[in-house]
PDB file of N, CA and C in Angstrom:
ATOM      1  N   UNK A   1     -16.577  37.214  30.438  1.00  0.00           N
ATOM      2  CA  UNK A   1     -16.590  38.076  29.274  1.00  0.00           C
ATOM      3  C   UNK A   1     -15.456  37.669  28.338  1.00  0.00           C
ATOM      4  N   UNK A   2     -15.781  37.816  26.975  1.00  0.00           N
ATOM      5  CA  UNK A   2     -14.748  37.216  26.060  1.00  0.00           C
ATOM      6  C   UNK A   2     -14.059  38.409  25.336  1.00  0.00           C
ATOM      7  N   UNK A   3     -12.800  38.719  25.640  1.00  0.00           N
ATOM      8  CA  UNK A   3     -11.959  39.871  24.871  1.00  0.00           C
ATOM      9  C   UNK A   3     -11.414  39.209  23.508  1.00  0.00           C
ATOM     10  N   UNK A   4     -11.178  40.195  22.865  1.00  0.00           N
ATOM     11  CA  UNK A   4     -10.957  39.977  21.578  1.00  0.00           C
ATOM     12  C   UNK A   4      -9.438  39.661  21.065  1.00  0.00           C
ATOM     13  N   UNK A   5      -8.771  39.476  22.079  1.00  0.00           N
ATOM     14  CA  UNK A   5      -7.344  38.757  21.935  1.00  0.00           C
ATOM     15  C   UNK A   5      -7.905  37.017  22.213  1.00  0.00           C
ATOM     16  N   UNK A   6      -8.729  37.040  23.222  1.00  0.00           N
ATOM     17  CA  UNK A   6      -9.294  34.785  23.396  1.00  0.00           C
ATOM     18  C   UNK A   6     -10.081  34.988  22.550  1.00  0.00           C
ATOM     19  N   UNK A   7     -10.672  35.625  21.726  1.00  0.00           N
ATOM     20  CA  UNK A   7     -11.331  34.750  20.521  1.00  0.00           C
ATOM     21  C   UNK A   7     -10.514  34.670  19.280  1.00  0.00           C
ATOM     22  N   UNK A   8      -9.539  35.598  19.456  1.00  0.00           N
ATOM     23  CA  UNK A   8      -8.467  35.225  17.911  1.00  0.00           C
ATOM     24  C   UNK A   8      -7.664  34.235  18.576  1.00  0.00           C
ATOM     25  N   UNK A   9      -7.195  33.770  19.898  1.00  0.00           N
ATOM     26  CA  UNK A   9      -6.261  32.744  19.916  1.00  0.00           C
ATOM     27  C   UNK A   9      -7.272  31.293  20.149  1.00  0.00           C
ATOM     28  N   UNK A  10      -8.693  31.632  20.711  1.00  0.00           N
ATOM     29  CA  UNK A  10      -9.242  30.665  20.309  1.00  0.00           C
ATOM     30  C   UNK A  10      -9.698  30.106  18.885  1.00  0.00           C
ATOM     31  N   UNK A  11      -9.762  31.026  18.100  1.00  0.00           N
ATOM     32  CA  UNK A  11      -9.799  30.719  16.146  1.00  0.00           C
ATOM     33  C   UNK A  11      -8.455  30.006  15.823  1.00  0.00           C
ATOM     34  N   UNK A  12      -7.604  30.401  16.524  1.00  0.00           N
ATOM     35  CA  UNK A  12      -6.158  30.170  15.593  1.00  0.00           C
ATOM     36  C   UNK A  12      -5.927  28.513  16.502  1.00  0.00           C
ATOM     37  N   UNK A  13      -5.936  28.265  17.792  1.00  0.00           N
ATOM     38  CA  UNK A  13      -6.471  26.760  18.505  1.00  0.00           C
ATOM     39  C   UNK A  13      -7.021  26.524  17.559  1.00  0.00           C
ATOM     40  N   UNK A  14      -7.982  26.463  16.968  1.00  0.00           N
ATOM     41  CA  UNK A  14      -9.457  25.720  16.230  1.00  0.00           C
ATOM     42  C   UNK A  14      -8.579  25.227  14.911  1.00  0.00           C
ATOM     43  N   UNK A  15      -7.777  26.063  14.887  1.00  0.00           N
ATOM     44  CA  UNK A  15      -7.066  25.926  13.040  1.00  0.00           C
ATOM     45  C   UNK A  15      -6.579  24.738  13.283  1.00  0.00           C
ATOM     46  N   UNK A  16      -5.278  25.275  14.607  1.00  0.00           N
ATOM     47  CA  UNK A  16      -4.260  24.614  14.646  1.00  0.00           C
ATOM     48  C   UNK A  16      -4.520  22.849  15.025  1.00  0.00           C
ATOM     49  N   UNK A  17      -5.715  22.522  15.667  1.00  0.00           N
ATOM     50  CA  UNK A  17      -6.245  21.302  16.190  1.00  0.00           C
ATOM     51  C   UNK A  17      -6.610  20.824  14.889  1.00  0.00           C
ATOM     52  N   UNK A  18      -7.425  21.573  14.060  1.00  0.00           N
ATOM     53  CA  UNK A  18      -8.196  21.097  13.070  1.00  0.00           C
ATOM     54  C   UNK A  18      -7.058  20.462  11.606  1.00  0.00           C
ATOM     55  N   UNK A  19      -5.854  21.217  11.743  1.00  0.00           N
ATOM     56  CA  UNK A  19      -4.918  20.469  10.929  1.00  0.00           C
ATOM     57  C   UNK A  19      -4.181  19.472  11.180  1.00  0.00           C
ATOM     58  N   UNK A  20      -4.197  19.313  12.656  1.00  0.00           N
ATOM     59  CA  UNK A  20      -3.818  18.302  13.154  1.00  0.00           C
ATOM     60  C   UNK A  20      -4.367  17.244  13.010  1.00  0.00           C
ATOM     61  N   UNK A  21      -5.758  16.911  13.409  1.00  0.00           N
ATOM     62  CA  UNK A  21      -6.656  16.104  12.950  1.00  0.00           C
ATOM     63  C   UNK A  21      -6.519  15.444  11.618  1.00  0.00           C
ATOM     64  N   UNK A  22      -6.633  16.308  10.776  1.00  0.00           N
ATOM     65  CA  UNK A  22      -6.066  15.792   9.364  1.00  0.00           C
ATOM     66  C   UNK A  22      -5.179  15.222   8.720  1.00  0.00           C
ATOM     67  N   UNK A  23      -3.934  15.683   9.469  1.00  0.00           N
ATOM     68  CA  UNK A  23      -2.614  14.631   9.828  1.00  0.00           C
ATOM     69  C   UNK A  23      -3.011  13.224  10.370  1.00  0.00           C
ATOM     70  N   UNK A  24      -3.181  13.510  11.505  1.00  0.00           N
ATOM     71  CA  UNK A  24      -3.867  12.519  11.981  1.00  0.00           C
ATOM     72  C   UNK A  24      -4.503  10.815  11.279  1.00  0.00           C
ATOM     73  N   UNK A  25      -5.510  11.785  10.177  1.00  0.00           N
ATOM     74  CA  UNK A  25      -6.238  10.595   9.620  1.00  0.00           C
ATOM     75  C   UNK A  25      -5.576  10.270   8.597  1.00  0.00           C
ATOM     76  N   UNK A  26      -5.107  11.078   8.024  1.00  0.00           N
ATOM     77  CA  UNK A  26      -4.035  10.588   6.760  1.00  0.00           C
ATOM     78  C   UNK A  26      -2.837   9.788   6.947  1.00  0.00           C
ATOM     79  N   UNK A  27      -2.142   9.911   8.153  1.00  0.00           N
ATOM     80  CA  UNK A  27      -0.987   8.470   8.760  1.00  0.00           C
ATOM     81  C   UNK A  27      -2.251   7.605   9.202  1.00  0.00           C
ATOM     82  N   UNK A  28      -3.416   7.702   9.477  1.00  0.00           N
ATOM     83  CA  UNK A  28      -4.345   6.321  10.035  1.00  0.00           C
ATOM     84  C   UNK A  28      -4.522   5.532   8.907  1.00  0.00           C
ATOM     85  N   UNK A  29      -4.768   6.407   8.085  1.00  0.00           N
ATOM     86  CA  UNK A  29      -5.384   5.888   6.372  1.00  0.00           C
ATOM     87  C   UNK A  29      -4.543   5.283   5.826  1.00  0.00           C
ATOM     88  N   UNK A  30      -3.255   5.621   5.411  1.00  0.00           N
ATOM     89  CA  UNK A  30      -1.773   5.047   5.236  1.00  0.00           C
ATOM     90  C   UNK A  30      -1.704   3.538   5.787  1.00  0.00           C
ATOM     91  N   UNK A  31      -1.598   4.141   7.277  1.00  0.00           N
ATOM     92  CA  UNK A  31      -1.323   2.612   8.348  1.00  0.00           C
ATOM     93  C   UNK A  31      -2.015   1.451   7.865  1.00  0.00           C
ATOM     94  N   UNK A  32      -3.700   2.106   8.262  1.00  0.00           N
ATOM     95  CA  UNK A  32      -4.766   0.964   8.209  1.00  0.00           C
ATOM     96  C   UNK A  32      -4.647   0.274   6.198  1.00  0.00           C
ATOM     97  N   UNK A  33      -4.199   1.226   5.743  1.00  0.00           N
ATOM     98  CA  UNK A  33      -4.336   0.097   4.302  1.00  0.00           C
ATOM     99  C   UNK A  33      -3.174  -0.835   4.087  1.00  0.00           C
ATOM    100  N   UNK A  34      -2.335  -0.544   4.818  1.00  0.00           N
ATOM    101  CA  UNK A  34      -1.316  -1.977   5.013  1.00  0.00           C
ATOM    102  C   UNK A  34      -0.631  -2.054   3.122  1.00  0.00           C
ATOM    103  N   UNK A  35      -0.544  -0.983   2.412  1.00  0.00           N
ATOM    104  CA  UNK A  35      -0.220  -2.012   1.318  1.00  0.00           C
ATOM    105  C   UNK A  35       1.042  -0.945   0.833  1.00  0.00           C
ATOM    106  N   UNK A  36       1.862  -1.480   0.610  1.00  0.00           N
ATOM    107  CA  UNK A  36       2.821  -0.432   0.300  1.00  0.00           C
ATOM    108  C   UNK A  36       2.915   0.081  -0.640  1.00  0.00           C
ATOM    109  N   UNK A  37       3.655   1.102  -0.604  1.00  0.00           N
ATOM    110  CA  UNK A  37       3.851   2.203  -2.098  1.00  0.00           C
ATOM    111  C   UNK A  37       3.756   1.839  -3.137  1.00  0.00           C
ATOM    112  N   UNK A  38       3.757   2.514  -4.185  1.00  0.00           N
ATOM    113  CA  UNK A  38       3.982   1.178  -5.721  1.00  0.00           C
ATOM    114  C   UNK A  38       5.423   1.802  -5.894  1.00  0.00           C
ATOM    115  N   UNK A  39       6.520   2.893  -5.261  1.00  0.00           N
ATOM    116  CA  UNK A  39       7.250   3.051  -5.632  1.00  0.00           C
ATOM    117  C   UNK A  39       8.959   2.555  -4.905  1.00  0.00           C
ATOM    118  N   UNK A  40       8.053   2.420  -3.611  1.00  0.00           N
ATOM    119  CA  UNK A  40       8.837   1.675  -2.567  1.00  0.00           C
ATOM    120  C   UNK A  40       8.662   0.193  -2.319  1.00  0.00           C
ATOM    121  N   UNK A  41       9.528  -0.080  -1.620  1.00  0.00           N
ATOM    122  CA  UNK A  41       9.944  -1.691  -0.911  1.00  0.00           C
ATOM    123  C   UNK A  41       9.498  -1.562   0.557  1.00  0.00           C
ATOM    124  N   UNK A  42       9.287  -2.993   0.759  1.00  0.00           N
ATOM    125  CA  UNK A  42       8.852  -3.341   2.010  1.00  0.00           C
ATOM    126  C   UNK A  42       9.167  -2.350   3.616  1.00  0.00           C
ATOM    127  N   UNK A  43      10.579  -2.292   3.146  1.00  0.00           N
ATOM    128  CA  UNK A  43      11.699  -1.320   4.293  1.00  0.00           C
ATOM    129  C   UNK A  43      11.979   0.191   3.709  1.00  0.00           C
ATOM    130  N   UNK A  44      10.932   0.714   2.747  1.00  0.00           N
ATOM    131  CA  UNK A  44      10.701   2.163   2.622  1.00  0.00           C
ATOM    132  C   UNK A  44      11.903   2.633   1.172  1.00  0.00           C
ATOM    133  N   UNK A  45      12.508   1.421   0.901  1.00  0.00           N
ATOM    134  CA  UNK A  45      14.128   2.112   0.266  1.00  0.00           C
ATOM    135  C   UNK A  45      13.189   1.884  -1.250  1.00  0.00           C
ATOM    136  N   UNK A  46      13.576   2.388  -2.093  1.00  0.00           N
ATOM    137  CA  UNK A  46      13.401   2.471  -3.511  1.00  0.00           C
ATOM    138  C   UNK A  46      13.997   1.071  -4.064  1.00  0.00           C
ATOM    139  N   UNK A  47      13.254   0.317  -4.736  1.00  0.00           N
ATOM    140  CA  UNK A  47      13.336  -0.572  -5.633  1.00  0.00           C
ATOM    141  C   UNK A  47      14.809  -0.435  -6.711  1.00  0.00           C
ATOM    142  N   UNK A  48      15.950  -0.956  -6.495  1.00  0.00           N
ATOM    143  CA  UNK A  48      16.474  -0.930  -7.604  1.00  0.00           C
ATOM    144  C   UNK A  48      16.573  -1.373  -8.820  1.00  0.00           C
ATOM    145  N   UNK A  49      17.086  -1.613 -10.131  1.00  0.00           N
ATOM    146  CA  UNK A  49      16.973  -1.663 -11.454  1.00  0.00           C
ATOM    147  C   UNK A  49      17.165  -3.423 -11.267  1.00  0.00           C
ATOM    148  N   UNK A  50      17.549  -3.947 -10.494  1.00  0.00           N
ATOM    149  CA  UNK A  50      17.392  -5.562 -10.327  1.00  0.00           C
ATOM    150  C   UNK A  50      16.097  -6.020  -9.659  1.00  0.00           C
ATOM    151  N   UNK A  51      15.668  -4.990  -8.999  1.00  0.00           N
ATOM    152  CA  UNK A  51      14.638  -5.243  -7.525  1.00  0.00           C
ATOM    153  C   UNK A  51      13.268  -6.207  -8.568  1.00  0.00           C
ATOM    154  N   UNK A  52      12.681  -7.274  -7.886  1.00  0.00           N
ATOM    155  CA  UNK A  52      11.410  -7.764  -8.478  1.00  0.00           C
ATOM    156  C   UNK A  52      10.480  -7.085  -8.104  1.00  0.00           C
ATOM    157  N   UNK A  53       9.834  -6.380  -9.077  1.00  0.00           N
ATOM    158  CA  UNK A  53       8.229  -5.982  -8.835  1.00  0.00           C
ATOM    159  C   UNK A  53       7.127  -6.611 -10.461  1.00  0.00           C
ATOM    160  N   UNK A  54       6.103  -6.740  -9.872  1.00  0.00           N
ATOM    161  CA  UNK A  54       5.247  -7.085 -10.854  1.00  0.00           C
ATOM    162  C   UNK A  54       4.045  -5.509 -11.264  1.00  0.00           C
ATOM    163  N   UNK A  55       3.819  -6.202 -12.448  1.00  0.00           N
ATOM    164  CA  UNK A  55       2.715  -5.229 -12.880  1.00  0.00           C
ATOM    165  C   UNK A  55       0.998  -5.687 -12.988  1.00  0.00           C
ATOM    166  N   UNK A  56      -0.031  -5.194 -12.343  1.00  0.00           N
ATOM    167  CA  UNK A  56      -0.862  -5.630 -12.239  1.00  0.00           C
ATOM    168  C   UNK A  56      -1.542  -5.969 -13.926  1.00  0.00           C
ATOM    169  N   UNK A  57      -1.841  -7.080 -14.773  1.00  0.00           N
ATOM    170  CA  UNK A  57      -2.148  -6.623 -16.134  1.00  0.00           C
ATOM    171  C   UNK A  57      -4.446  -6.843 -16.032  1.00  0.00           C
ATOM    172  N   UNK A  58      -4.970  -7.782 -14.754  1.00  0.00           N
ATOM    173  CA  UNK A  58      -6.400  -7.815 -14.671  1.00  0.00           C
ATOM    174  C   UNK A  58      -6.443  -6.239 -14.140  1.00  0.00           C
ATOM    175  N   UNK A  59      -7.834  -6.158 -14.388  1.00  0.00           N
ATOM    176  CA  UNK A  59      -9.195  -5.623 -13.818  1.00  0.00           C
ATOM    177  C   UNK A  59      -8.646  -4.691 -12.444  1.00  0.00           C
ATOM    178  N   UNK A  60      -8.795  -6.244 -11.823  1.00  0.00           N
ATOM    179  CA  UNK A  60      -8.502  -6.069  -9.969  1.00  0.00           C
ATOM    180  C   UNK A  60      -7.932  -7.277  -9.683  1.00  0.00           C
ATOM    181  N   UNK A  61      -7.181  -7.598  -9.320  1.00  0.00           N
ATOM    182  CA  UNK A  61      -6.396  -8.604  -8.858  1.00  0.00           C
ATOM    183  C   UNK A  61      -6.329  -8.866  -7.609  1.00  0.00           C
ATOM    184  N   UNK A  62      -6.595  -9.682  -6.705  1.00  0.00           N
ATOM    185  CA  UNK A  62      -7.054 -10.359  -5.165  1.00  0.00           C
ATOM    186  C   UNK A  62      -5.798 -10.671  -5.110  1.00  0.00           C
ATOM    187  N   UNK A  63      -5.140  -9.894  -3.683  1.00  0.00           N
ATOM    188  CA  UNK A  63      -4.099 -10.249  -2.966  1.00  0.00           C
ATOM    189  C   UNK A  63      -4.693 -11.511  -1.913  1.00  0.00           C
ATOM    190  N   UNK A  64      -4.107 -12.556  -1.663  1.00  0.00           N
ATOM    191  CA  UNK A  64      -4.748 -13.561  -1.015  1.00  0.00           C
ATOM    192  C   UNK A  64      -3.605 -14.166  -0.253  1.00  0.00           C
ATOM    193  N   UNK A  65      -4.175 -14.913   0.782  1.00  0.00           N
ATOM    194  CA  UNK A  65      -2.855 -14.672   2.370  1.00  0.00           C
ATOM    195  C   UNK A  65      -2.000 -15.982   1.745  1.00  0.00           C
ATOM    196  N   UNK A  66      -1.948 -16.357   1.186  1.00  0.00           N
ATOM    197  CA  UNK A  66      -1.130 -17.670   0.920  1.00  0.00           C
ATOM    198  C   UNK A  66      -1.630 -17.940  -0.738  1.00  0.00           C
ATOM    199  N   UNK A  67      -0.733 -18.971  -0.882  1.00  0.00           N
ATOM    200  CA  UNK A  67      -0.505 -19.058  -2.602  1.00  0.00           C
ATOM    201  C   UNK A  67      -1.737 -20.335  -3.218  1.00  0.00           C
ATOM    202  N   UNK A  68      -2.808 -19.740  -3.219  1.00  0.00           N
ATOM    203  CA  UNK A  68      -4.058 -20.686  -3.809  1.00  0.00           C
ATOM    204  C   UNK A  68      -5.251 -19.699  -3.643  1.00  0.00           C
ATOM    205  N   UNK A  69      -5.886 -20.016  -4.415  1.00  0.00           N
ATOM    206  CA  UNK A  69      -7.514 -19.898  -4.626  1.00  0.00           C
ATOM    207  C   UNK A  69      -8.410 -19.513  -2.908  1.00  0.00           C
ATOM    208  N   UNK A  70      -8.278 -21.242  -2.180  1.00  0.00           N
ATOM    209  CA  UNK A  70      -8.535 -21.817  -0.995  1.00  0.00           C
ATOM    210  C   UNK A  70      -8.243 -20.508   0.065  1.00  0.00           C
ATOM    211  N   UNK A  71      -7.076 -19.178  -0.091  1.00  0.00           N
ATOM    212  CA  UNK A  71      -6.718 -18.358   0.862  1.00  0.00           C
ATOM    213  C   UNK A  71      -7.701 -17.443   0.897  1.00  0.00           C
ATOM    214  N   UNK A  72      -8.229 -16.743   1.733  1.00  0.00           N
ATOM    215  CA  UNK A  72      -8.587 -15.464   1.740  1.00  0.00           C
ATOM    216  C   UNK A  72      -7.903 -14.219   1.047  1.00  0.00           C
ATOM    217  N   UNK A  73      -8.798 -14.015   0.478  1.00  0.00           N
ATOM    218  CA  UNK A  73      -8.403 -12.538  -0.364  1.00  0.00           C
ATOM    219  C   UNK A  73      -8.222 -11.190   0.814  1.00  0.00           C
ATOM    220  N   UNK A  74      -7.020 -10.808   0.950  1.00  0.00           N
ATOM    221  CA  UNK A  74      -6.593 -10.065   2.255  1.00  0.00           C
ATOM    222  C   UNK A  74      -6.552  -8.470   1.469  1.00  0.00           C
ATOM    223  N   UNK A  75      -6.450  -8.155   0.326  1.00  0.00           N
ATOM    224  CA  UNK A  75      -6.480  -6.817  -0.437  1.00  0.00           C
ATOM    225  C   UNK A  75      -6.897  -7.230  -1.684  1.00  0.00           C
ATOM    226  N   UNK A  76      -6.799  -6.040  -2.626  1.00  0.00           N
ATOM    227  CA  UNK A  76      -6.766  -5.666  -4.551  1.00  0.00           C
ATOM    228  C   UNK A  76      -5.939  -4.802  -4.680  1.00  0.00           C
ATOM    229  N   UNK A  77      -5.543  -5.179  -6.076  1.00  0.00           N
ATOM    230  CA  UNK A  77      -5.060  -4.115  -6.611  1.00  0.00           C
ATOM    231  C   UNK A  77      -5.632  -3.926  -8.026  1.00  0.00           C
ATOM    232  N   UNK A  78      -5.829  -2.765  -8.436  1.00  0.00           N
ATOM    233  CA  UNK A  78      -6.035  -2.026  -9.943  1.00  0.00           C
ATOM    234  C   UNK A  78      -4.997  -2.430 -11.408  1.00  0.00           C
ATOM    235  N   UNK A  79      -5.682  -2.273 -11.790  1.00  0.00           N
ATOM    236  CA  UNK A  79      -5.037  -2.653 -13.442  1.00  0.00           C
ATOM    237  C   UNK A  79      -3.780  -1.389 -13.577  1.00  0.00           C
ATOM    238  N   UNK A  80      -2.903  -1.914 -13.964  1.00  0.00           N
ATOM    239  CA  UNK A  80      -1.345  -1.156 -13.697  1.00  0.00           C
ATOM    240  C   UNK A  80      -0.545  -0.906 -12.703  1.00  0.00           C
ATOM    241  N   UNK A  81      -1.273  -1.440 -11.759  1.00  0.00           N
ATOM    242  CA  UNK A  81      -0.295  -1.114 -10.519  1.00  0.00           C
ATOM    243  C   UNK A  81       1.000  -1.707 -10.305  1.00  0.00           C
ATOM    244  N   UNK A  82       2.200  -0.880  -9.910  1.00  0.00           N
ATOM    245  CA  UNK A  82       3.700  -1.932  -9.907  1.00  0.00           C
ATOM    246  C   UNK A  82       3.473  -1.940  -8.500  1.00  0.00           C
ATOM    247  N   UNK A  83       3.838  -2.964  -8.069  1.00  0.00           N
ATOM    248  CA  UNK A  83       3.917  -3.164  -6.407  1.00  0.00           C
ATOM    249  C   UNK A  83       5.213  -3.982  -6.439  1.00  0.00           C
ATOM    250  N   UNK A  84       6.257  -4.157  -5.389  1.00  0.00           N
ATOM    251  CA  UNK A  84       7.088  -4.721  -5.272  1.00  0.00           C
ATOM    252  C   UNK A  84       6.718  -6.465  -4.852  1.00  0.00           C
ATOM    253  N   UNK A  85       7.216  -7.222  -5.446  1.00  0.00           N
ATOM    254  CA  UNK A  85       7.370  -8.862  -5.454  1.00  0.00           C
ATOM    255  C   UNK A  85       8.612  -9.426  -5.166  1.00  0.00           C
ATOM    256  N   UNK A  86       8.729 -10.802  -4.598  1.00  0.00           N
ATOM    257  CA  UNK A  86       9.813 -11.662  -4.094  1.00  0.00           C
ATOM    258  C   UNK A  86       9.724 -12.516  -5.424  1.00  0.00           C
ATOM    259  N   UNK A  87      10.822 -13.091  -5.692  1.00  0.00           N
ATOM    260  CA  UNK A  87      11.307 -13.690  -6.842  1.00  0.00           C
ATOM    261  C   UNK A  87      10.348 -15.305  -6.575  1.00  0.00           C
ATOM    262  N   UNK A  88      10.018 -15.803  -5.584  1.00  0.00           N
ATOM    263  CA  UNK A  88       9.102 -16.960  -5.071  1.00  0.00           C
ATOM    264  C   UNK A  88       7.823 -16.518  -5.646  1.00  0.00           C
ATOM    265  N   UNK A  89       7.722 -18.240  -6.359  1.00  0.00           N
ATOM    266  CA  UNK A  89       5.998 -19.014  -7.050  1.00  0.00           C
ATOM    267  C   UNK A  89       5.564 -19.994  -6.152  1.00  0.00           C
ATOM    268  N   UNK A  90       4.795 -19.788  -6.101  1.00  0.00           N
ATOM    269  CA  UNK A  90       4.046 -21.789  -5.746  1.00  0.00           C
ATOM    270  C   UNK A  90       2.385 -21.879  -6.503  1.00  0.00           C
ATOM    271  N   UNK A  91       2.636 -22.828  -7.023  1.00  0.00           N
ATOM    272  CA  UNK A  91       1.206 -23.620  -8.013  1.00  0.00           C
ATOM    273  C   UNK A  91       0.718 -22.486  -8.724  1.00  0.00           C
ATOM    274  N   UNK A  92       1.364 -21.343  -9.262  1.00  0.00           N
ATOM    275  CA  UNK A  92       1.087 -20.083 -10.113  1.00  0.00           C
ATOM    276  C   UNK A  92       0.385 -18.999  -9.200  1.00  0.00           C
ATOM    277  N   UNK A  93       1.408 -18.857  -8.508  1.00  0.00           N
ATOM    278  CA  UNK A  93       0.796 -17.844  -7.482  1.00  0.00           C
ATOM    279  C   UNK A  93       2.479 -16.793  -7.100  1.00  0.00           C
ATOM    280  N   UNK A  94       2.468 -15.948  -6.778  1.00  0.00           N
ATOM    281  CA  UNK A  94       3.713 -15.226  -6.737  1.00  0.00           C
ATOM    282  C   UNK A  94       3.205 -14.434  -5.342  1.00  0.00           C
ATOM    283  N   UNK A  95       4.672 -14.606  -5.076  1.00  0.00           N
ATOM    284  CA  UNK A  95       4.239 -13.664  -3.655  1.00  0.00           C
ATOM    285  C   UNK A  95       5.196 -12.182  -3.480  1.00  0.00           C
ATOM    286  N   UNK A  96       4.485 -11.423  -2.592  1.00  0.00           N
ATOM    287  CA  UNK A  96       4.699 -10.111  -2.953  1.00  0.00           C
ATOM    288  C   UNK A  96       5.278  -9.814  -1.331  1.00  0.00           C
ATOM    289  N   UNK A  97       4.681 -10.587  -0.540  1.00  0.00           N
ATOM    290  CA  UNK A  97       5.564 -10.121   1.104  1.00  0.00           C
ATOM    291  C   UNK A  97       4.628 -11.649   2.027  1.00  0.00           C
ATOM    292  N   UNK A  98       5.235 -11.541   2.597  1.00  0.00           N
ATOM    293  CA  UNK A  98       4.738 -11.994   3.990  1.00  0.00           C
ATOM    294  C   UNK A  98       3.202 -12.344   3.668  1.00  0.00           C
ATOM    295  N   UNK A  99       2.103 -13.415   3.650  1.00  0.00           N
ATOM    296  CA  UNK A  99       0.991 -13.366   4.202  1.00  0.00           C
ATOM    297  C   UNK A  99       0.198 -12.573   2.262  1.00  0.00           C
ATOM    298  N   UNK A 100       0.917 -12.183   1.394  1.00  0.00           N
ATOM    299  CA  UNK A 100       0.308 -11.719   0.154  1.00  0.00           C
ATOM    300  C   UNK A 100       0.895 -12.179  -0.498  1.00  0.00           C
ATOM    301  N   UNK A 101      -0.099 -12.891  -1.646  1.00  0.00           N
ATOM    302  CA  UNK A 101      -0.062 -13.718  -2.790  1.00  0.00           C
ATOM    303  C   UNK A 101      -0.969 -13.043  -4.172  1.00  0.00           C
ATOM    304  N   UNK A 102      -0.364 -13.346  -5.298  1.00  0.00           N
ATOM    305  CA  UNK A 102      -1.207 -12.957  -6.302  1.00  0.00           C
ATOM    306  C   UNK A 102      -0.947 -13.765  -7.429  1.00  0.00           C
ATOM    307  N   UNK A 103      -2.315 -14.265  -8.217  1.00  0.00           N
ATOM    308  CA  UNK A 103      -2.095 -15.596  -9.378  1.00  0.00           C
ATOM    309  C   UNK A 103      -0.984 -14.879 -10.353  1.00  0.00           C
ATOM    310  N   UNK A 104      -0.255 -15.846 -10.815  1.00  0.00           N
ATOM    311  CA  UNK A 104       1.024 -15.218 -11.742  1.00  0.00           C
ATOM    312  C   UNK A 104       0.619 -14.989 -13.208  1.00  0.00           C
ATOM    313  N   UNK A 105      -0.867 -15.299 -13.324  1.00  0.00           N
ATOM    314  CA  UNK A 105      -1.189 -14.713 -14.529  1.00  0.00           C
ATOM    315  C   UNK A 105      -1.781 -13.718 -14.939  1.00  0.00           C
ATOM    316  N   UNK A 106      -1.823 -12.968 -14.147  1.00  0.00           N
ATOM    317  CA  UNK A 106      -2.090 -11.583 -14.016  1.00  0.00           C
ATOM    318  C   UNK A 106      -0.991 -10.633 -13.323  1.00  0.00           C
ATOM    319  N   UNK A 107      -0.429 -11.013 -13.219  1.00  0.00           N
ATOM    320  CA  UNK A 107       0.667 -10.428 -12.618  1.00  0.00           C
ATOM    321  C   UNK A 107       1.984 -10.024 -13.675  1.00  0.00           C
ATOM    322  N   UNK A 108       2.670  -9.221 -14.264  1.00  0.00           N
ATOM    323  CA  UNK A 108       3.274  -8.857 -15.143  1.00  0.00           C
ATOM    324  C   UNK A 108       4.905  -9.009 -14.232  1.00  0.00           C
ATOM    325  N   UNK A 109       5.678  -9.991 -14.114  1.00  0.00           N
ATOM    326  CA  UNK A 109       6.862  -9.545 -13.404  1.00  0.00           C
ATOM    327  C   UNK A 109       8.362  -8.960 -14.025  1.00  0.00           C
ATOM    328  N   UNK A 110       8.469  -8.491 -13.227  1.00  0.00           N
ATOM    329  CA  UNK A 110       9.819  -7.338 -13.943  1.00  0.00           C
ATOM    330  C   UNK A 110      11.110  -8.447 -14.017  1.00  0.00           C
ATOM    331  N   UNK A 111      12.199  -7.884 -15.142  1.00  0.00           N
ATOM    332  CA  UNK A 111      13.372  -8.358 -15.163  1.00  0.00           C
ATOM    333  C   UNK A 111      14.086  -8.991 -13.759  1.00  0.00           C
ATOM    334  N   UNK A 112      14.121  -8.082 -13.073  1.00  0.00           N
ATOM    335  CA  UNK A 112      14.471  -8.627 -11.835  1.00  0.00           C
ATOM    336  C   UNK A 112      14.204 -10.108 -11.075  1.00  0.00           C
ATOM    337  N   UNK A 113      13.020 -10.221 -11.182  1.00  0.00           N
ATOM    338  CA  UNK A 113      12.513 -11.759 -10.105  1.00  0.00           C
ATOM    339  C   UNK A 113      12.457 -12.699 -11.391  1.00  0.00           C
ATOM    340  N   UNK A 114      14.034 -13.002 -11.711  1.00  0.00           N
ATOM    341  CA  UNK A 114      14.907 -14.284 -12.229  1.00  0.00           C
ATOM    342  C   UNK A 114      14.007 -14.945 -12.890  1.00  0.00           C
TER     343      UNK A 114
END
């Protein structure tokens, strides 16, 4: 028989799981897109007034694992996006971390990356 104190602590379980869950997928969603903040750096700290970041100025712009055409396109990004960049080119390609590349002509780079 079900008293009416286990079905309000079973409702308030149901809540409490069910917001959890949601947590849940939102650090999965975060994780799994691998691409960092547009307002942060690699190591979470805020970009300072020297820091290199570029501005996306195409469409969509193909993050690609190495600096050429020839790489796999590993992400995009949207028209305006600032994402943080390393002051390093190769053959007009700029790189933004580890394993991500983006052509430097679409890429808008800030005062910072020299």
């Amino acid at each position: 028989m079900t008293t009416p104190e286990s079905t309000t602590s079973s409702k308030n379980l149901g809540r409490k799981l069910g917001w959890a869950l949601v947590g849940i997928v939102i650090v999965g969603l975060a994780v799994l897109s691998g691409r960092p903040s547009a307002s942060s750096d690699q190591d979470g700290t805020e970009p300072g007034p020297e820091s290199c970041t570029i501005t996306v100025t195409a469409d969509t712009l193909n993050v690609r694992a190495g600096p050429g055409t020839e790489y796999p396109t590993v992400d995009q990004l949207s028209q305006g996006t600032v994402v943080p960049a390393e002051p390093d080119t190769s053959g007009g390609f700029r790189k933004l971390a580890e394993g991500r590349w983006v052509a430097g002509e679409y890429a808008n780079p800030s005062a910072g990356c020299g």
